[in-house]
C-alpha atoms as a PDB file:
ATOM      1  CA  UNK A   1     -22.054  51.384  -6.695  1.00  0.00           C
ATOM      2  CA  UNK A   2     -20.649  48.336  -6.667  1.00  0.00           C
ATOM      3  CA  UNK A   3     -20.954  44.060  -7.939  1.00  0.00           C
ATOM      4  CA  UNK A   4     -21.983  42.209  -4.980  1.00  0.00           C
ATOM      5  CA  UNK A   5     -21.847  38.275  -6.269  1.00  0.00           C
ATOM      6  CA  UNK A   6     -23.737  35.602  -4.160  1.00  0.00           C
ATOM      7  CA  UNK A   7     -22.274  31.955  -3.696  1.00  0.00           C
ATOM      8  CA  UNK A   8     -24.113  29.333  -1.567  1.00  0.00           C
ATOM      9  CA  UNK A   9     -23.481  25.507  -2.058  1.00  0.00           C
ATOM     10  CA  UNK A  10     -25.475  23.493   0.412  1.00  0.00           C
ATOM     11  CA  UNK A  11     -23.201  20.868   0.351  1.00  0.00           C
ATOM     12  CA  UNK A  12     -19.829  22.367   1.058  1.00  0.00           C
ATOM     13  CA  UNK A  13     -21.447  25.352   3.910  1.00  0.00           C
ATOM     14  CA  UNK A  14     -24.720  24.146   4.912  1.00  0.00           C
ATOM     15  CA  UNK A  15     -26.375  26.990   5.898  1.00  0.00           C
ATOM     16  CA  UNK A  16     -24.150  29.929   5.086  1.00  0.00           C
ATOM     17  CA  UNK A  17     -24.318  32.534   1.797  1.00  0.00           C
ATOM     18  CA  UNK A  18     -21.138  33.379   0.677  1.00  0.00           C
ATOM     19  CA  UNK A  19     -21.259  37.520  -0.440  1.00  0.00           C
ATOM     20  CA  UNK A  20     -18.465  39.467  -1.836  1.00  0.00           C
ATOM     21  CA  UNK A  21     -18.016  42.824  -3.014  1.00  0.00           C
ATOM     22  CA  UNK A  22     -14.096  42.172  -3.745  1.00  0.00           C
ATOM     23  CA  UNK A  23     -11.737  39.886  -4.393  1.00  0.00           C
ATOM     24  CA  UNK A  24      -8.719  40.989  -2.236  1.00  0.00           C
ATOM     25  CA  UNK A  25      -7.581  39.119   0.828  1.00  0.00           C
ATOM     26  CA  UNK A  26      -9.623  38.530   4.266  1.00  0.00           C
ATOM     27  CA  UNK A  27      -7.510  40.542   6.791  1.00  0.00           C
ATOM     28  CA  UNK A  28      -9.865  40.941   9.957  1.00  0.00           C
ATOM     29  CA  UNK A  29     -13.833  40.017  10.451  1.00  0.00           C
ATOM     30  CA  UNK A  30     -17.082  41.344  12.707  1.00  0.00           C
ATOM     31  CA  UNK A  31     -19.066  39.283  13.746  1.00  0.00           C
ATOM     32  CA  UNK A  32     -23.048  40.493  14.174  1.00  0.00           C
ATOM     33  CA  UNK A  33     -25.786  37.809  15.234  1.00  0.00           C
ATOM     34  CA  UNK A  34     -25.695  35.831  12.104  1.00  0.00           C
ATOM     35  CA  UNK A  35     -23.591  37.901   9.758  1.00  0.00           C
ATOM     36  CA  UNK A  36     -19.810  38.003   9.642  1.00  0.00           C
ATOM     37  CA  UNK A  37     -18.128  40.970   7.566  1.00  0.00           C
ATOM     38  CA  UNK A  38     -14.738  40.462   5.970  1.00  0.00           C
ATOM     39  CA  UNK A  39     -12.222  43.279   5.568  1.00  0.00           C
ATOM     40  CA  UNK A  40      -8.767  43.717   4.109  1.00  0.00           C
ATOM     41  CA  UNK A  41      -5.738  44.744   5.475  1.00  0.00           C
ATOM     42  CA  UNK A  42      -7.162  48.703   4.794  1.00  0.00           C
ATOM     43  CA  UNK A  43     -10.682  47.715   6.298  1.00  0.00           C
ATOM     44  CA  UNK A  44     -12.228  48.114   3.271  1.00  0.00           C
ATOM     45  CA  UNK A  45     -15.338  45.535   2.705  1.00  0.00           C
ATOM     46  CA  UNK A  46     -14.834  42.055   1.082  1.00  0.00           C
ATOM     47  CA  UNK A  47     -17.708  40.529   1.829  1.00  0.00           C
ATOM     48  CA  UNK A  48     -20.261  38.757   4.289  1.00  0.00           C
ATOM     49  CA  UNK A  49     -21.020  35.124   5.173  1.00  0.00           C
ATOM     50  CA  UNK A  50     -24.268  35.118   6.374  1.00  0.00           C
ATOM     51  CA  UNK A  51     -25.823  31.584   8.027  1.00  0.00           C
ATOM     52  CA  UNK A  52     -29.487  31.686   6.436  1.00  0.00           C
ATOM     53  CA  UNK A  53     -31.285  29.270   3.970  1.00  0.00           C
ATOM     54  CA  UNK A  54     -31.221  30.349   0.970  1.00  0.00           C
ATOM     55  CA  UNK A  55     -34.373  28.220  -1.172  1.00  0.00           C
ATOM     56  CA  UNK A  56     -32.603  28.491  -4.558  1.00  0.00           C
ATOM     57  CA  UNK A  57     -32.573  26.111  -7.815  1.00  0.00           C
ATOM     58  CA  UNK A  58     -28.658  27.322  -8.339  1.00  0.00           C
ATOM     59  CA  UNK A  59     -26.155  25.288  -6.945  1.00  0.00           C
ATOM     60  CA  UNK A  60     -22.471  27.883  -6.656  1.00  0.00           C
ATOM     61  CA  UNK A  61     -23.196  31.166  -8.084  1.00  0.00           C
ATOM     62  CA  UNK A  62     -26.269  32.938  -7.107  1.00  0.00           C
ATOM     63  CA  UNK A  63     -27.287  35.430 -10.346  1.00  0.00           C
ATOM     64  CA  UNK A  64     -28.289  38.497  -8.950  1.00  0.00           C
ATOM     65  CA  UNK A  65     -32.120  40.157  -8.978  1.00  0.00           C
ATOM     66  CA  UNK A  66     -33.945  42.416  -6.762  1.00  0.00           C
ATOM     67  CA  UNK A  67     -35.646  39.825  -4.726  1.00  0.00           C
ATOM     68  CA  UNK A  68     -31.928  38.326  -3.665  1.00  0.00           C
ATOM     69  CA  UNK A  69     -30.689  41.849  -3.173  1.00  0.00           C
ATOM     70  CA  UNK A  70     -33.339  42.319  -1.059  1.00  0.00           C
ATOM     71  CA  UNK A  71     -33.134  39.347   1.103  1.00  0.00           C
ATOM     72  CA  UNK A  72     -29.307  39.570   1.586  1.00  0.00           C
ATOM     73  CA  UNK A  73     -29.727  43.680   2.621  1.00  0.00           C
ATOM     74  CA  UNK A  74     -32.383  42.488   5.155  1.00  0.00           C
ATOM     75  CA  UNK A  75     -30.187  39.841   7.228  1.00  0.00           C
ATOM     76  CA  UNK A  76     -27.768  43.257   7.208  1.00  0.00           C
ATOM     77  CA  UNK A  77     -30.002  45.384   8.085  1.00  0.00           C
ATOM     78  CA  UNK A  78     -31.429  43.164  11.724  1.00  0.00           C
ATOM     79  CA  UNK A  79     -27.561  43.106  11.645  1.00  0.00           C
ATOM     80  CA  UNK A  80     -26.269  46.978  12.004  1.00  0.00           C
ATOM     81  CA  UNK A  81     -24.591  46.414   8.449  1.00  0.00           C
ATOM     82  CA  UNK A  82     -24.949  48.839   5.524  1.00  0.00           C
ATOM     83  CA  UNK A  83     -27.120  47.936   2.967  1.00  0.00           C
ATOM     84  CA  UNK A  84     -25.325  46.670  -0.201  1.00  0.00           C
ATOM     85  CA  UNK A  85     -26.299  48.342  -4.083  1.00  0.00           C
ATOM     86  CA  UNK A  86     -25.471  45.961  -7.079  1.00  0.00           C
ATOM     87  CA  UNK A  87     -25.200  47.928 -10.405  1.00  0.00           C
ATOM     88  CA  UNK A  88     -27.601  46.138 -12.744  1.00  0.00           C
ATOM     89  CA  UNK A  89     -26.138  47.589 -15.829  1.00  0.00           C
ATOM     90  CA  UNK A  90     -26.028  44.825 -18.669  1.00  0.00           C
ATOM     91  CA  UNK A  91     -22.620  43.911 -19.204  1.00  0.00           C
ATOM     92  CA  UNK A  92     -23.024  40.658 -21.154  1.00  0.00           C
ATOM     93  CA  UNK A  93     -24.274  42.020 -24.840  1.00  0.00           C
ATOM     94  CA  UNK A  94     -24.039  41.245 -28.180  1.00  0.00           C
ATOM     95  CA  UNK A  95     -21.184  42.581 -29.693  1.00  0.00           C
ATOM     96  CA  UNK A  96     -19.972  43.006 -33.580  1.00  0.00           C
ATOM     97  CA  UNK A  97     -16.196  42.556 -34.630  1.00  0.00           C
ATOM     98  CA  UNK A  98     -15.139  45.339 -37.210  1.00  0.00           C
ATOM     99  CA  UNK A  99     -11.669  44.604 -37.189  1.00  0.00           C
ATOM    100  CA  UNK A 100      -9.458  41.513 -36.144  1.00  0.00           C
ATOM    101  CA  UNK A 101      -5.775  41.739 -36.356  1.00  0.00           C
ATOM    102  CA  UNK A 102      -2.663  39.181 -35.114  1.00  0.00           C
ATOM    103  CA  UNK A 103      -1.552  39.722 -31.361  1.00  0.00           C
ATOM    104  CA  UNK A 104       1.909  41.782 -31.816  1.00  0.00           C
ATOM    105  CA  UNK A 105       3.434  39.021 -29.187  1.00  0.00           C
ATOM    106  CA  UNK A 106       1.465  35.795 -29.672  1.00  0.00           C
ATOM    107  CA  UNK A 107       0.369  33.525 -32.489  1.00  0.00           C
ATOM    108  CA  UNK A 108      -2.501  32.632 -31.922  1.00  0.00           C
ATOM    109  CA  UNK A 109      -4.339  35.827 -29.790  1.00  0.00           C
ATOM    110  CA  UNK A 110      -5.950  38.731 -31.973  1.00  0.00           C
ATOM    111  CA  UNK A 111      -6.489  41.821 -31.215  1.00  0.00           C
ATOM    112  CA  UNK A 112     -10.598  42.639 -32.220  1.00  0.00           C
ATOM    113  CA  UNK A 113     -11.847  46.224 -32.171  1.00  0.00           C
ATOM    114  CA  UNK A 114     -15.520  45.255 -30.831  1.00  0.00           C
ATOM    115  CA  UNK A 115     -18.998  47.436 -31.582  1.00  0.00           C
ATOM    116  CA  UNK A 116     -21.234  46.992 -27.885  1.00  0.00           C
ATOM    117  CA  UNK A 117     -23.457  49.465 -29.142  1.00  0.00           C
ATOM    118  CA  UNK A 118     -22.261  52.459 -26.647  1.00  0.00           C
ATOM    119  CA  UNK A 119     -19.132  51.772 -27.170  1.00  0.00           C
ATOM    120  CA  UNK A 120     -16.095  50.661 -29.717  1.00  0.00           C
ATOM    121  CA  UNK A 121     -13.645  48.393 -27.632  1.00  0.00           C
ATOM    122  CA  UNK A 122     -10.570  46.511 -27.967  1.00  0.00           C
ATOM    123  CA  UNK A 123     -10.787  43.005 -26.498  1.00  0.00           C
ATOM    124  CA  UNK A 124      -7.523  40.442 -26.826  1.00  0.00           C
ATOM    125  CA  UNK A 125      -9.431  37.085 -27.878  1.00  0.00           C
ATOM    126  CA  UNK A 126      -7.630  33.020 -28.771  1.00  0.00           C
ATOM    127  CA  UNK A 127     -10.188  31.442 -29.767  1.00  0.00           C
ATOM    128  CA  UNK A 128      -9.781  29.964 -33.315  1.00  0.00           C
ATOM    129  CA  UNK A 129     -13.008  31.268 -35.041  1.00  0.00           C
ATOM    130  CA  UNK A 130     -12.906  34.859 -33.837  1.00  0.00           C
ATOM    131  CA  UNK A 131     -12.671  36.508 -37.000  1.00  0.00           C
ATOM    132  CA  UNK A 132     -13.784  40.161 -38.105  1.00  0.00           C
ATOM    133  CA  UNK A 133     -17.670  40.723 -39.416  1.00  0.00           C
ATOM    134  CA  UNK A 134     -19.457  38.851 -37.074  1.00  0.00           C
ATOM    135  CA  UNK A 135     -21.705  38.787 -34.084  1.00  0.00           C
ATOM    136  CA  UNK A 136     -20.917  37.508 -30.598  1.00  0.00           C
ATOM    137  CA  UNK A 137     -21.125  37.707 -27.062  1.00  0.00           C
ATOM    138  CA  UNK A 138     -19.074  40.329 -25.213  1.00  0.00           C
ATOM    139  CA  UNK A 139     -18.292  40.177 -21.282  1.00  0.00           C
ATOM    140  CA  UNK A 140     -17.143  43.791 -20.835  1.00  0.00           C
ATOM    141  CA  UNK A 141     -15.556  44.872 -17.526  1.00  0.00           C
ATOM    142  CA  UNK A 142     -17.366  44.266 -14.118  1.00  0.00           C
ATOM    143  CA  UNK A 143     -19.206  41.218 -15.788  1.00  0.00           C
ATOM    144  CA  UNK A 144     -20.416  38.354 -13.774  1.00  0.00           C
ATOM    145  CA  UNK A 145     -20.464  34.916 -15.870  1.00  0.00           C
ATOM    146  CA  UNK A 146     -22.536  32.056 -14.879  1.00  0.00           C
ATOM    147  CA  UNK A 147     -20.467  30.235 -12.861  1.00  0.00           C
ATOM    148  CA  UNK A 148     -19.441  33.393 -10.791  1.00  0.00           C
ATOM    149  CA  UNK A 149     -16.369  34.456 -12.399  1.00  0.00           C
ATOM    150  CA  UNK A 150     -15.922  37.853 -12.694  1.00  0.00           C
ATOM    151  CA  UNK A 151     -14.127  40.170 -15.713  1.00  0.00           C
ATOM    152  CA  UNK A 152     -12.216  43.070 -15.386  1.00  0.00           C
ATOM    153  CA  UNK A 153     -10.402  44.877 -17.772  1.00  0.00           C
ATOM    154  CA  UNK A 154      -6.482  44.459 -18.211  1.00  0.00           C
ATOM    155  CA  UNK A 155      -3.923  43.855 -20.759  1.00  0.00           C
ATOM    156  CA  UNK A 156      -3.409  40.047 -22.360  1.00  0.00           C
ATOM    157  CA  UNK A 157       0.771  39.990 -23.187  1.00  0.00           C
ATOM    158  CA  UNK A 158       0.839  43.864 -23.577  1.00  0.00           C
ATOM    159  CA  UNK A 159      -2.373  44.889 -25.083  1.00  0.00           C
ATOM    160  CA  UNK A 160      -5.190  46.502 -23.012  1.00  0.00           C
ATOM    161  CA  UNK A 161      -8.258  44.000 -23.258  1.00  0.00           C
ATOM    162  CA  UNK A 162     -11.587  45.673 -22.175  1.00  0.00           C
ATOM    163  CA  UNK A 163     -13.581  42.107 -21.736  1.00  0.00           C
ATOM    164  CA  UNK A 164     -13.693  38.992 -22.934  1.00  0.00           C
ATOM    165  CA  UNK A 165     -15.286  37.437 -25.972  1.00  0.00           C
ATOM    166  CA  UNK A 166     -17.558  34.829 -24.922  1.00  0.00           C
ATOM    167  CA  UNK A 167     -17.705  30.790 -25.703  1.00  0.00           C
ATOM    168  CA  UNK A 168     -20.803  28.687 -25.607  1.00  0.00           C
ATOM    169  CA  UNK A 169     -19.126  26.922 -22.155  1.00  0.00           C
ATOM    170  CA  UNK A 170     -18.443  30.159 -20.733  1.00  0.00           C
ATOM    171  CA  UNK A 171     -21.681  31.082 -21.089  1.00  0.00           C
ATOM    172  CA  UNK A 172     -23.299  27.872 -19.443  1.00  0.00           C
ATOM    173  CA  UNK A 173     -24.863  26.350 -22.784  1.00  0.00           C
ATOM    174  CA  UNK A 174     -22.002  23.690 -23.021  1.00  0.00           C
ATOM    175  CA  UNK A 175     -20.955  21.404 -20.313  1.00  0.00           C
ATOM    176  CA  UNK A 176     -17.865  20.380 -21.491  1.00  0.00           C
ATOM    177  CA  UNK A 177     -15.214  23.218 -22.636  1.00  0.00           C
ATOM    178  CA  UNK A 178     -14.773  23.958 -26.142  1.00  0.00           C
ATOM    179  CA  UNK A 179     -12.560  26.214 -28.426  1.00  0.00           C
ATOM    180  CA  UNK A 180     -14.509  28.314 -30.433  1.00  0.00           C
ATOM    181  CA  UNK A 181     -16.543  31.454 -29.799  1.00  0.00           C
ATOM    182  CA  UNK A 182     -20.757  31.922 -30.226  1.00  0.00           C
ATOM    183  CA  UNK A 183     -21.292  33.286 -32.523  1.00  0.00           C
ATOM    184  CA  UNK A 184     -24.821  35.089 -33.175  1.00  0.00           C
ATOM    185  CA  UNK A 185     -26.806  35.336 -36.069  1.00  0.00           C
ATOM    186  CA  UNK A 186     -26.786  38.536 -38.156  1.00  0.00           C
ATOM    187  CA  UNK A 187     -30.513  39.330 -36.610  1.00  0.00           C
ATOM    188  CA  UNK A 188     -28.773  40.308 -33.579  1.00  0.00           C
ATOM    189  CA  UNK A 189     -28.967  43.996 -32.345  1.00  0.00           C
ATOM    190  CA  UNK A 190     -25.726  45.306 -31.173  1.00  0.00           C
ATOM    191  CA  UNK A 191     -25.418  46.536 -27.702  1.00  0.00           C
ATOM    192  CA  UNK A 192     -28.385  44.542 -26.395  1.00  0.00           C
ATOM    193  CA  UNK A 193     -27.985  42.454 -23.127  1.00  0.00           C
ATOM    194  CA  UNK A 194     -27.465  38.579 -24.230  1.00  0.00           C
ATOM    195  CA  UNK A 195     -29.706  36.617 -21.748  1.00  0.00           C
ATOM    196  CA  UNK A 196     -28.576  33.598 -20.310  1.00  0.00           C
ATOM    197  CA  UNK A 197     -31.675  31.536 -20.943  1.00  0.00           C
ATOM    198  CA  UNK A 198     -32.158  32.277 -24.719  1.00  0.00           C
ATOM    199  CA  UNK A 199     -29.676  30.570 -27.035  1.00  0.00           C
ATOM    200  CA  UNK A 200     -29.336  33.071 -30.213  1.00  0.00           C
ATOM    201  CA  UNK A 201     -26.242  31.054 -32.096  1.00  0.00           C
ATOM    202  CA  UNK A 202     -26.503  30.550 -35.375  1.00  0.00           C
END
């Protein structure tokens, strides 16, 4: 099962949806009545443009639901194209910090061992409130943020980050980009999916 993110911005490809399912090179493409696929150099799938109107109040990144998921998987279907599955799991929750420690190699990243409910986690974090005994917003691996950017787990100088610990800008509240984290009030429930149009900061 996989993250299939939506793009379409009128303005810059009138008339096309941008899909992707990866974010590895375009090697080779199909073209299908009004979808193109996109493969890499192993013809695995990228992606689809599709040239369709998409009625939508989002300008960029699409946020995913079963009515989009459905529209997209019918252009594939009149198409010959396998149907696509998005994993709907919530991967943007409120998370609690137990412990926050110094980066080994930086000075000013820490190291937070993070509480998402199913799991304990250890995501690298710079921002310069993140501090231990609080609430916030975790992006754990395979997240999609607002503006379409997607997280995956890695290491930050060294040390294996599962996520990233979220910002009021990086969560689409702010316009401008700031420094610190959200954090949450202590009525938050730990594990629970943060929604986008609720602000729950303290």
């Amino acid at each position: 099962m996989s993250i299939v993110r939506v793009f379409y911005v009128p303005q810059a490809f009138a008339h096309t949806v941008l899909v992707r399912v990866s974010e590895e090179m375009i090697a080779s493409t199909k073209q299908s009545g009004n979808v193109c696929a996109l493969y890499d150099r192993q013809m695995h799938l990228i992606g689809y443009n599709i040239t369709m109107d998409l009625q939508s109040e989002h300008n960029g990144y699409q946020p995913m639901d079963e009515a989009l998921l459905k529209r997209i998987n019918e252009e594939l279907r009149e198409n010959g194209f396998p149907l696509l599955v998005h994993d709907f799991t919530p991967r943007i929750v409120v998370g609690y910090i137990r412990n926050c420690t110094p980066h080994p190699d930086s000075d000013h990243l820490h190291v937070c061992e993070v509480d998402v409910g199913s799991d304990v986690v250890q995501i690298v974090c710079g921002s310069i409130n993140v501090k231990a005994d609080c609430y916030v917003v975790a992006a754990l691996d395979q997240a999609v943020m607002p503006d379409g950017k997607w997280i995956r787990s890695g290491a930050v100088r060294g040390v294996a980050s599962a996520g990233m610990l979220c910002s009021r800008y990086e969560l689409g509240f702010d316009k401008e980009k700031g420094k610190g984290l959200l954090i949450l009030d202590d009525a938050a429930t730990i594990g629970s999916p943060f929604l986008m149009t609720k602000e729950q900061s303290v």
